[in-house]
C-alpha atoms as a PDB file:
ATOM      1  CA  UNK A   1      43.921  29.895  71.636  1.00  0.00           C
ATOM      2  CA  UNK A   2      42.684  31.268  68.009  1.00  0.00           C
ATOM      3  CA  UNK A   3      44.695  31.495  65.026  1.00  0.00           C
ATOM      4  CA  UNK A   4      43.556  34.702  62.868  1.00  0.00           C
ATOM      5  CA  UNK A   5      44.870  35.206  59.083  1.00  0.00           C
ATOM      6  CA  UNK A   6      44.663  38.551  57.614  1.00  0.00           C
ATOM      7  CA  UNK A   7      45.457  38.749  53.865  1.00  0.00           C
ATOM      8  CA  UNK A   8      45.164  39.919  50.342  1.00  0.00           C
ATOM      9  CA  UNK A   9      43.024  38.018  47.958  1.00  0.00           C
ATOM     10  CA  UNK A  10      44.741  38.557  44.639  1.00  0.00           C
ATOM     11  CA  UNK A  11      42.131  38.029  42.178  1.00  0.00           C
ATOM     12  CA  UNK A  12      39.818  40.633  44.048  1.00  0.00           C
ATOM     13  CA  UNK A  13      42.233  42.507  45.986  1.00  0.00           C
ATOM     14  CA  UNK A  14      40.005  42.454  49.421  1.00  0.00           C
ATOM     15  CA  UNK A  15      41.760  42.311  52.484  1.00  0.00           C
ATOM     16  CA  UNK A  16      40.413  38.553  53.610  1.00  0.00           C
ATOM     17  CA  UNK A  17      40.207  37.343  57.258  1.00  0.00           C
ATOM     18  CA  UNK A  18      40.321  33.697  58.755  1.00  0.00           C
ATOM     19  CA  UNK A  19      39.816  32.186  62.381  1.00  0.00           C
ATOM     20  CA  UNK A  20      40.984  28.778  63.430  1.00  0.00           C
ATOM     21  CA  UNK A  21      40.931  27.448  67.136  1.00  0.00           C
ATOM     22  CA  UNK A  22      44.250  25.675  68.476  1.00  0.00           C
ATOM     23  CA  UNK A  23      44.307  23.187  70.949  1.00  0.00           C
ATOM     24  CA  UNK A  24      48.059  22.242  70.977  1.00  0.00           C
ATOM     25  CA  UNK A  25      49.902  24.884  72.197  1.00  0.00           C
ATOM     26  CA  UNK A  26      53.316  23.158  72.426  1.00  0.00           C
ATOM     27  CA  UNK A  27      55.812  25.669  69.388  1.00  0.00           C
ATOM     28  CA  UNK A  28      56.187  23.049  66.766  1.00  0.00           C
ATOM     29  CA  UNK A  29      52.420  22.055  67.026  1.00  0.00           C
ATOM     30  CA  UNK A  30      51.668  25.842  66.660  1.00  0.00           C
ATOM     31  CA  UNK A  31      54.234  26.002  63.615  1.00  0.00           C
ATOM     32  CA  UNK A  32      52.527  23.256  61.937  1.00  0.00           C
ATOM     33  CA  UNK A  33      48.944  24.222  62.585  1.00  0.00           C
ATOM     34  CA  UNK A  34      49.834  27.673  61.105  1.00  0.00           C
ATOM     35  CA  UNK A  35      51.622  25.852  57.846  1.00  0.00           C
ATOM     36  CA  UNK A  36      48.717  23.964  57.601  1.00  0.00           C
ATOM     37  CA  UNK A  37      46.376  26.795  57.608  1.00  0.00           C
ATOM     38  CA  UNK A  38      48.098  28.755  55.207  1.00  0.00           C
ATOM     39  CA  UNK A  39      48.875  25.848  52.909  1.00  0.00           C
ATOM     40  CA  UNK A  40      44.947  25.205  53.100  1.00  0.00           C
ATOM     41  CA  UNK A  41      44.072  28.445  51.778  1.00  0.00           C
ATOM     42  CA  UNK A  42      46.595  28.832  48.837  1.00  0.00           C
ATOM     43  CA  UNK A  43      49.127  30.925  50.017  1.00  0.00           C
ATOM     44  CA  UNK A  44      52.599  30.294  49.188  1.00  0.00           C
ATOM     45  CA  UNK A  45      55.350  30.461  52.172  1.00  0.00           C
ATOM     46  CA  UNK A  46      57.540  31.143  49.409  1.00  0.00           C
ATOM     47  CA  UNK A  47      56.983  34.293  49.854  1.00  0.00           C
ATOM     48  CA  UNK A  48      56.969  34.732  53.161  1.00  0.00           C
ATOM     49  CA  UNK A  49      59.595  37.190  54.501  1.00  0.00           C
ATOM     50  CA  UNK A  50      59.180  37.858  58.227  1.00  0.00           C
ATOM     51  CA  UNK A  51      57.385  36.240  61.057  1.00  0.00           C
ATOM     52  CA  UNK A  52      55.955  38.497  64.435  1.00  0.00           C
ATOM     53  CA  UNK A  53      55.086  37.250  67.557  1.00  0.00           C
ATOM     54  CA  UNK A  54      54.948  38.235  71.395  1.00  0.00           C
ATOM     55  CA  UNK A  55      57.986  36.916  73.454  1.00  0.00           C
ATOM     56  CA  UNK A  56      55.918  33.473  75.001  1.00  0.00           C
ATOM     57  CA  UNK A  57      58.352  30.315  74.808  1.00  0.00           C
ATOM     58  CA  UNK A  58      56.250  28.632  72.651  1.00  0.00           C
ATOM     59  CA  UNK A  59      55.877  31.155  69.934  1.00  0.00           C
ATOM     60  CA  UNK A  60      59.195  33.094  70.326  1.00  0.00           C
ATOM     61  CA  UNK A  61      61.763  30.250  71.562  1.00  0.00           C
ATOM     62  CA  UNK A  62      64.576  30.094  69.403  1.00  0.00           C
ATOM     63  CA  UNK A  63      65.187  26.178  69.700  1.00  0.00           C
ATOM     64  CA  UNK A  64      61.408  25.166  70.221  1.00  0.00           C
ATOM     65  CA  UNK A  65      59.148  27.524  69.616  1.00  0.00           C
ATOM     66  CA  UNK A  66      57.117  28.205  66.649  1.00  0.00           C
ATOM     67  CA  UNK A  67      59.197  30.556  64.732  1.00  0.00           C
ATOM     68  CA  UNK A  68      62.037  28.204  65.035  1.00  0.00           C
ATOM     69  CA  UNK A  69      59.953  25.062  63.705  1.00  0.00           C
ATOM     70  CA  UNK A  70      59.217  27.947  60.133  1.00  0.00           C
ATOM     71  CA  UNK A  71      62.152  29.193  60.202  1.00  0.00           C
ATOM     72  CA  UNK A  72      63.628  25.629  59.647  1.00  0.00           C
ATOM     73  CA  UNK A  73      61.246  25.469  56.153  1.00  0.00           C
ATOM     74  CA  UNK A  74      61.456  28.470  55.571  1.00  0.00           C
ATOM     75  CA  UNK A  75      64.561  30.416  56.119  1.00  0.00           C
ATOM     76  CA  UNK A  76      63.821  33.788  54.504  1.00  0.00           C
ATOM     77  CA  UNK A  77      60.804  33.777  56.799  1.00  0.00           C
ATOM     78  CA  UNK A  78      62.540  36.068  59.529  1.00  0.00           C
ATOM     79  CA  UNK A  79      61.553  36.235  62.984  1.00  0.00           C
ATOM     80  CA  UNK A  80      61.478  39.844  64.655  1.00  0.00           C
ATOM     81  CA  UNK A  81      59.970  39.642  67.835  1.00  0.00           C
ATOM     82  CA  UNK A  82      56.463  42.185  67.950  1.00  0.00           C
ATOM     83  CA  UNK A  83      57.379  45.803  68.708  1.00  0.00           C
ATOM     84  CA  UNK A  84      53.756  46.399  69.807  1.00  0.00           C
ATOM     85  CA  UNK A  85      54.043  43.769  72.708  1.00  0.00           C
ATOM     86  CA  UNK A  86      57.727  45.109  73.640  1.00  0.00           C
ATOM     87  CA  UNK A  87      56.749  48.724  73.759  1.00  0.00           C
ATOM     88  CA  UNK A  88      53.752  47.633  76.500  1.00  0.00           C
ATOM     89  CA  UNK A  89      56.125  45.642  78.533  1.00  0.00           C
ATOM     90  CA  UNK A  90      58.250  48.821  78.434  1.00  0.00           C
ATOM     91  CA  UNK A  91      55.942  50.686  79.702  1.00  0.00           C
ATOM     92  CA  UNK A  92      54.655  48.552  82.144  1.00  0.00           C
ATOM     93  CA  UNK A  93      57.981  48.566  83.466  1.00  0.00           C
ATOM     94  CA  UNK A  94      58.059  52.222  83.901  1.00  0.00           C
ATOM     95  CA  UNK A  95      55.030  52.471  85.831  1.00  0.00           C
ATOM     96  CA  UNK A  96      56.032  50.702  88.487  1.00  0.00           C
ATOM     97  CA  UNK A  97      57.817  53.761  90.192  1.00  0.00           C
ATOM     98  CA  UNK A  98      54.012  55.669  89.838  1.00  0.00           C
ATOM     99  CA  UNK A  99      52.952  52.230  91.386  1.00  0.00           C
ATOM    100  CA  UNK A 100      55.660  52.796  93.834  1.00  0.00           C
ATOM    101  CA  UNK A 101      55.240  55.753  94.619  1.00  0.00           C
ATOM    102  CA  UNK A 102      51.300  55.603  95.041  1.00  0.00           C
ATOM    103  CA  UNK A 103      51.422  52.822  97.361  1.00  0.00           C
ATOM    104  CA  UNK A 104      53.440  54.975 100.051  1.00  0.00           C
ATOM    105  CA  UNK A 105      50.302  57.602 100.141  1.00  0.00           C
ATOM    106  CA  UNK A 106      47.488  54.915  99.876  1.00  0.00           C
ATOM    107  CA  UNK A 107      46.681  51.366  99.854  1.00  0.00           C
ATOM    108  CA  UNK A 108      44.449  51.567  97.763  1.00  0.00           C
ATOM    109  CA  UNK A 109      45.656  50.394  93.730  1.00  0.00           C
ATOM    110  CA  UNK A 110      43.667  52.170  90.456  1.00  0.00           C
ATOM    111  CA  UNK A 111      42.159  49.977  87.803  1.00  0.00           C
ATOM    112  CA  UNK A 112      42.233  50.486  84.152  1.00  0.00           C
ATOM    113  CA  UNK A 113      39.964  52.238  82.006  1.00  0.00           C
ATOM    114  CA  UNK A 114      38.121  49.284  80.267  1.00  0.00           C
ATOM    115  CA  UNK A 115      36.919  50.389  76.890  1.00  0.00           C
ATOM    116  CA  UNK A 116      34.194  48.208  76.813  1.00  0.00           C
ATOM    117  CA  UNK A 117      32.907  46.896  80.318  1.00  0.00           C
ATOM    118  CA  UNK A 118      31.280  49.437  81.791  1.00  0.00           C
ATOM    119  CA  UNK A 119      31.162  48.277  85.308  1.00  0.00           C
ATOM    120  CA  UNK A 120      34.327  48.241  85.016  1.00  0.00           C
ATOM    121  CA  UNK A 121      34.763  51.475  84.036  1.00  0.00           C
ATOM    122  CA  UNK A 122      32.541  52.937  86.510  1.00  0.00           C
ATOM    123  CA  UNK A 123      35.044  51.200  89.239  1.00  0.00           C
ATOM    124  CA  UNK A 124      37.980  52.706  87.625  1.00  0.00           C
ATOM    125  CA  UNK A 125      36.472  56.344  87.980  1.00  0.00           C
ATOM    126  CA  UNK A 126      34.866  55.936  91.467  1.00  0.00           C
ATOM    127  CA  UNK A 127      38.565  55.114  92.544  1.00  0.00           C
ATOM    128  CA  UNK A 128      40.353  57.633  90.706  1.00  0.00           C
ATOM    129  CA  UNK A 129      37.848  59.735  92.600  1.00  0.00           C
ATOM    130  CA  UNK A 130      38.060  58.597  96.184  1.00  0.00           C
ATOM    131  CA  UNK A 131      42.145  58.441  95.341  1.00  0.00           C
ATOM    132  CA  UNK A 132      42.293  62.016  93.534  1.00  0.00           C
ATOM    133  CA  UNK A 133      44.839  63.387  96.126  1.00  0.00           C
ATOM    134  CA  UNK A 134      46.817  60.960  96.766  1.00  0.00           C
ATOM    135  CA  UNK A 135      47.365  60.357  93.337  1.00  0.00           C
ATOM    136  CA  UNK A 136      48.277  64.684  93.479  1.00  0.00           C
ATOM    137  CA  UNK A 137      50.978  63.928  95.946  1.00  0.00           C
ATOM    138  CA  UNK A 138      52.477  60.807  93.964  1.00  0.00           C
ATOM    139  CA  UNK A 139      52.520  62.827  90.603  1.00  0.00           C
ATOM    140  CA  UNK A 140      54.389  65.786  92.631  1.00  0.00           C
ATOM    141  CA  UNK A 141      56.486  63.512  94.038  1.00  0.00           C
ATOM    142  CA  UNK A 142      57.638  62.419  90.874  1.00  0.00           C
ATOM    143  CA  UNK A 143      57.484  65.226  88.875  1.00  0.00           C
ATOM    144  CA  UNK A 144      60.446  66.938  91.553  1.00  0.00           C
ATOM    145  CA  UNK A 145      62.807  63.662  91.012  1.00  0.00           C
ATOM    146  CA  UNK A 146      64.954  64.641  88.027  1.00  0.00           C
ATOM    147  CA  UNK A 147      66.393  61.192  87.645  1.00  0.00           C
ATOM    148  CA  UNK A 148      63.239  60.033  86.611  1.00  0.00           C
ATOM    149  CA  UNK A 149      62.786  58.398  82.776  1.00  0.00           C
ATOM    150  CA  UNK A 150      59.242  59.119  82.074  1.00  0.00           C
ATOM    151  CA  UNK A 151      59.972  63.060  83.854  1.00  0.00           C
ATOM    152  CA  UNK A 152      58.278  64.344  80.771  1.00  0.00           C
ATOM    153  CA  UNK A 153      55.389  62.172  80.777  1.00  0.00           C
ATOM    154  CA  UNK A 154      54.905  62.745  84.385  1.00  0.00           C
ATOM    155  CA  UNK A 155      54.960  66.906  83.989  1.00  0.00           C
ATOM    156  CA  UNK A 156      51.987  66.387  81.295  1.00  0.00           C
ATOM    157  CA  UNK A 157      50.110  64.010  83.327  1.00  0.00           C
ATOM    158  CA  UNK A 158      50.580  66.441  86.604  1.00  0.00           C
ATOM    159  CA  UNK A 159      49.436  69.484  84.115  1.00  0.00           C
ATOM    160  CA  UNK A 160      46.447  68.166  82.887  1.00  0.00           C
ATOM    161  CA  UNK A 161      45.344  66.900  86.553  1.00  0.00           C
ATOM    162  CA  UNK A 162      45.781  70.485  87.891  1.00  0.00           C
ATOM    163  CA  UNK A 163      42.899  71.461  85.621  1.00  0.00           C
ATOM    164  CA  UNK A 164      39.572  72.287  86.709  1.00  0.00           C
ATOM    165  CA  UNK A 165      38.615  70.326  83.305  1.00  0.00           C
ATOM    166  CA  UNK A 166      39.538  67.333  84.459  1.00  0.00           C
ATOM    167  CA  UNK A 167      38.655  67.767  87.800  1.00  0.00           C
ATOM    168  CA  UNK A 168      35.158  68.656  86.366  1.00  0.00           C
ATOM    169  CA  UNK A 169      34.791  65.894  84.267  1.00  0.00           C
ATOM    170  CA  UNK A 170      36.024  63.054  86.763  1.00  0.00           C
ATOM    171  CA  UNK A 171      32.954  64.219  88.848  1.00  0.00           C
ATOM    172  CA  UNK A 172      30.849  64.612  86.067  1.00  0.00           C
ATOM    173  CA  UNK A 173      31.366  60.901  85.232  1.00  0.00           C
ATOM    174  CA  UNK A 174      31.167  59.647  88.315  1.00  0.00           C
ATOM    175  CA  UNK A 175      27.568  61.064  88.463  1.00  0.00           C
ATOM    176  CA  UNK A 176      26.215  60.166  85.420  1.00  0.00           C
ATOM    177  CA  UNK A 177      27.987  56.474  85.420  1.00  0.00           C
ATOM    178  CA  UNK A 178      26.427  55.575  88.808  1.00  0.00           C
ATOM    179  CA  UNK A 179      22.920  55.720  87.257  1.00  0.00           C
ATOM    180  CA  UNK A 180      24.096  53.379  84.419  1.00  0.00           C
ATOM    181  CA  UNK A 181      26.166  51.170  86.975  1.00  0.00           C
ATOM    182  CA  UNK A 182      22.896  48.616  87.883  1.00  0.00           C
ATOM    183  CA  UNK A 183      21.591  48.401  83.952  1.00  0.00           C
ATOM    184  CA  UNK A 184      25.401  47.740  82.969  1.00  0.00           C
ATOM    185  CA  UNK A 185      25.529  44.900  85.490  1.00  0.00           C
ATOM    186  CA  UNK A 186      22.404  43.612  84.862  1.00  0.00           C
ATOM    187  CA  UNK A 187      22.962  43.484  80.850  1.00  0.00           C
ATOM    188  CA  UNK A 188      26.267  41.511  81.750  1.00  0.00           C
ATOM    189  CA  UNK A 189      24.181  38.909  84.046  1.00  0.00           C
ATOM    190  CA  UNK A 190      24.455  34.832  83.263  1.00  0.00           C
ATOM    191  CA  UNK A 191      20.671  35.117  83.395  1.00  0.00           C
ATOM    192  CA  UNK A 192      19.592  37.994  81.445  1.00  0.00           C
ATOM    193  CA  UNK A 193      15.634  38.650  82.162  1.00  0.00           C
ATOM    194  CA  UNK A 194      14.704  40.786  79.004  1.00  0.00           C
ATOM    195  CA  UNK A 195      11.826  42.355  80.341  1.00  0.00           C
ATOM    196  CA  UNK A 196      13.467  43.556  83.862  1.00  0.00           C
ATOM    197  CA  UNK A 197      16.639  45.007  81.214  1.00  0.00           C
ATOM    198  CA  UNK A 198      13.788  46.827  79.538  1.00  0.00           C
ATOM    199  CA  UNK A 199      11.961  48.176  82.602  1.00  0.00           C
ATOM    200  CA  UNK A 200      15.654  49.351  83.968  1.00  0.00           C
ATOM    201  CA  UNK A 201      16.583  50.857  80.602  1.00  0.00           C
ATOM    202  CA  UNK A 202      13.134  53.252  80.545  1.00  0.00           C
ATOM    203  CA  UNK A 203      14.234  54.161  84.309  1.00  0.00           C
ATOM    204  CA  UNK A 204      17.516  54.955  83.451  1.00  0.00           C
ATOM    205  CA  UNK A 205      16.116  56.907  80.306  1.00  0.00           C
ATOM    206  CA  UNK A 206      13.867  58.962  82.563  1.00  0.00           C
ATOM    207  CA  UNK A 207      16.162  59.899  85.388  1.00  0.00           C
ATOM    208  CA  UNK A 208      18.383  61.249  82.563  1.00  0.00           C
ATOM    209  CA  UNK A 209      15.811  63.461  81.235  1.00  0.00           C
ATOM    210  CA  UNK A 210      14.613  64.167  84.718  1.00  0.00           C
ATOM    211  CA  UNK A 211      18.158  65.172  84.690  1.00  0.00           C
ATOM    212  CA  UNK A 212      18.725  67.215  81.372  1.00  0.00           C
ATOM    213  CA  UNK A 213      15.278  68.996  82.600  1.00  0.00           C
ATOM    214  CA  UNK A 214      16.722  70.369  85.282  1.00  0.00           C
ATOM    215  CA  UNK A 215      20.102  70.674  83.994  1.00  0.00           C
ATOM    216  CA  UNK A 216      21.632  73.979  85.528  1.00  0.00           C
ATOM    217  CA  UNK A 217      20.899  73.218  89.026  1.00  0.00           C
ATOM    218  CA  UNK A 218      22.180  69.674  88.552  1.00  0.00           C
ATOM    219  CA  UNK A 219      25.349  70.876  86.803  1.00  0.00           C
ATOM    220  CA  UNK A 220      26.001  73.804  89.658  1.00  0.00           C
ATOM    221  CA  UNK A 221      26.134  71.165  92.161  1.00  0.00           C
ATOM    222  CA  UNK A 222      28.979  69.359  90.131  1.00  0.00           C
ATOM    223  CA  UNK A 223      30.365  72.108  89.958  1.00  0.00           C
ATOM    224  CA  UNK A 224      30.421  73.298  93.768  1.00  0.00           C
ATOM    225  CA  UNK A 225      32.070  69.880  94.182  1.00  0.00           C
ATOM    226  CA  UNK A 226      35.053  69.995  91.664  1.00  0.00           C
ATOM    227  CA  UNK A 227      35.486  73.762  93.262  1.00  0.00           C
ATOM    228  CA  UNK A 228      35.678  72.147  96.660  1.00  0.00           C
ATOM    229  CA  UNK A 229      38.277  69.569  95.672  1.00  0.00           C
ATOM    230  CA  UNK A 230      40.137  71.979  93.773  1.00  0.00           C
ATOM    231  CA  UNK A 231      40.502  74.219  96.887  1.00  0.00           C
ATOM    232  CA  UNK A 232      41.841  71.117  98.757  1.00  0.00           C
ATOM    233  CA  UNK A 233      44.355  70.503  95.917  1.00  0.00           C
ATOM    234  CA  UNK A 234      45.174  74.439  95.662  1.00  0.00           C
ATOM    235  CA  UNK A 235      44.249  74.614  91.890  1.00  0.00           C
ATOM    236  CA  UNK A 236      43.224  78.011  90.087  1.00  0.00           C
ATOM    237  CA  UNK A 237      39.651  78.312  89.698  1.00  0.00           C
ATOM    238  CA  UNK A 238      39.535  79.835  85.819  1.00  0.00           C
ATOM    239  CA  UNK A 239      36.978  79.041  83.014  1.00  0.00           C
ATOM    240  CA  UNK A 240      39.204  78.564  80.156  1.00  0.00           C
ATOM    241  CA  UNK A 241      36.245  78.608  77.503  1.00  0.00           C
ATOM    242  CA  UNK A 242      34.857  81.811  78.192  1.00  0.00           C
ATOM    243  CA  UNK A 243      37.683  83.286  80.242  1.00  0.00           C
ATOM    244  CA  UNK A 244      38.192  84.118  83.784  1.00  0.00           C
ATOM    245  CA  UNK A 245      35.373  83.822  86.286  1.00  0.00           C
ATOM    246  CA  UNK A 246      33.909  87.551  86.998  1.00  0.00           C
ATOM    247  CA  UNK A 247      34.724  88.434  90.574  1.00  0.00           C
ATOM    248  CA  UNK A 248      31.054  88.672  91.573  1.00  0.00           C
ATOM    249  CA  UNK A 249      30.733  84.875  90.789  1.00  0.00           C
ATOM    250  CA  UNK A 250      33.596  84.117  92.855  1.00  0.00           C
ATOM    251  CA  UNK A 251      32.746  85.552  95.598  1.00  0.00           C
ATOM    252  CA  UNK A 252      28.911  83.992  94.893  1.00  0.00           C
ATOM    253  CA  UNK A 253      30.847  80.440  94.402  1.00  0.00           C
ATOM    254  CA  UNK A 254      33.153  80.807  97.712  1.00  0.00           C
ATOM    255  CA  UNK A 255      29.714  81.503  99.500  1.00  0.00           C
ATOM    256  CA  UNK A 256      28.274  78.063  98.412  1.00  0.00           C
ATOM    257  CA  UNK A 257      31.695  76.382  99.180  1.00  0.00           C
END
């Protein structure tokens, strides 16, 4: 576990950061390592008005925990438990009727969109792919039961999934991540080989210009796709940034379908 200290330096006014590892991760351990640290770099607990923390025992508990070891040095040092970590476990908890309610249409579970693993992220759009309807029927499902708490959340999320936008740019991604999936796992190896990362990073670099080169063709088949999908899920086929398809290209697009 790390300890990290954000504060003021009051001679120059920069916002200062520290890092300490902990090894003792019983409360009043944790409550003295974090006195210690603060004593060790000047700062007075004196002053010290509130404490925030997630709701683990050993951090939170009121009777051995590391607030509670503080709070008995410090009494105007106030715990309030962190609203950040509450409002996530809220959440959570009101996904699990979209959990619910996805696992009677599929097996199948969806992953989150890591921000900064990109095989990961390639897994969590290949499966939002391959589940795109049953994930349709869930979201309809839901968005009909009045009872439900998040029934505003769930109209948006149904909205913007009956768009041939989104539709789009799921397949989109899907394409252009699946070139990128072998570099991404091979820059994230135990046993990095330098000069096979750069020989895959030129290939990769080539097939997308090979790609931008012939960039129409490339992007009509896309699009034939998301206009496929979008027939199976009955949504309108319209071009919101330069209005309406004419109905010469509809009847050209319905002849490649």
């Amino acid at each position: 576990m790390a300890l990290g200290l954000r504060f003021v330096d009051s001679e120059t006014l920069q916002i200062m950061e520290e890092f300490a590892v902990v090894e003792d991760l019983r409360g009043e351990s944790l409550g003295q390592f974090i006195l210690s640290r603060i004593e060790k770099l000047g700062l007075g607990m004196k002053l010290c008005r509130g404490q925030g923390y997630d709701g683990a025992p050993n951090m939170s508990g009121y009777f051995s925990g590391a607030q509670d070891f503080i709070s008995s040095k410090y009494p105007l040092a106030k715990y309030v438990r962190c609203i950040a970590h509450s409002l996530n476990l809220a959440l959570t908890d009101s996904s699990a009727k979209r959990r619910a309610t996805l696992k009677s249409y599929t097996a199948l579970n969806l992953k989150g969109f890591c921000e900064t693993r990109w095989v990961e992220r390639h897994d969590a759009i290949q499966i939002s792919k391959q589940l795109i309807v049953p994930i349709f029927k869930a979201l309809e499902d839901i968005e009909t039961d009045r009872e439900s708490v998040t029934l505003s959340k769930d109209r948006s999320l149904l909205n913007n999934f009956l768009s041939l936008g989104y539709i789009v740019t799921l397949i989109a991604m899907d394409f252009f991540l699946g070139y990128t999936l072998n570099l991404s796992k091979l820059l994230q190896s135990e046993n990095i080989d330098m000069v096979m990362c750069i020989q895959c990073v030129e290939s990769v670099t080539e097939m997308f210009k090979e790609i931008r080169n012939s960039a129409e063709g490339r992007f009509h088949q896309l699009f034939l796709e998301a206009t496929r999908l979008c027939r199976e899920l009955e949504i309108n086929l319209v071009i919101h940034k330069r209005g309406t398809l004419s109905k010469s290209q509809v009847i050209s697009l319905q002849k490649n379908i």
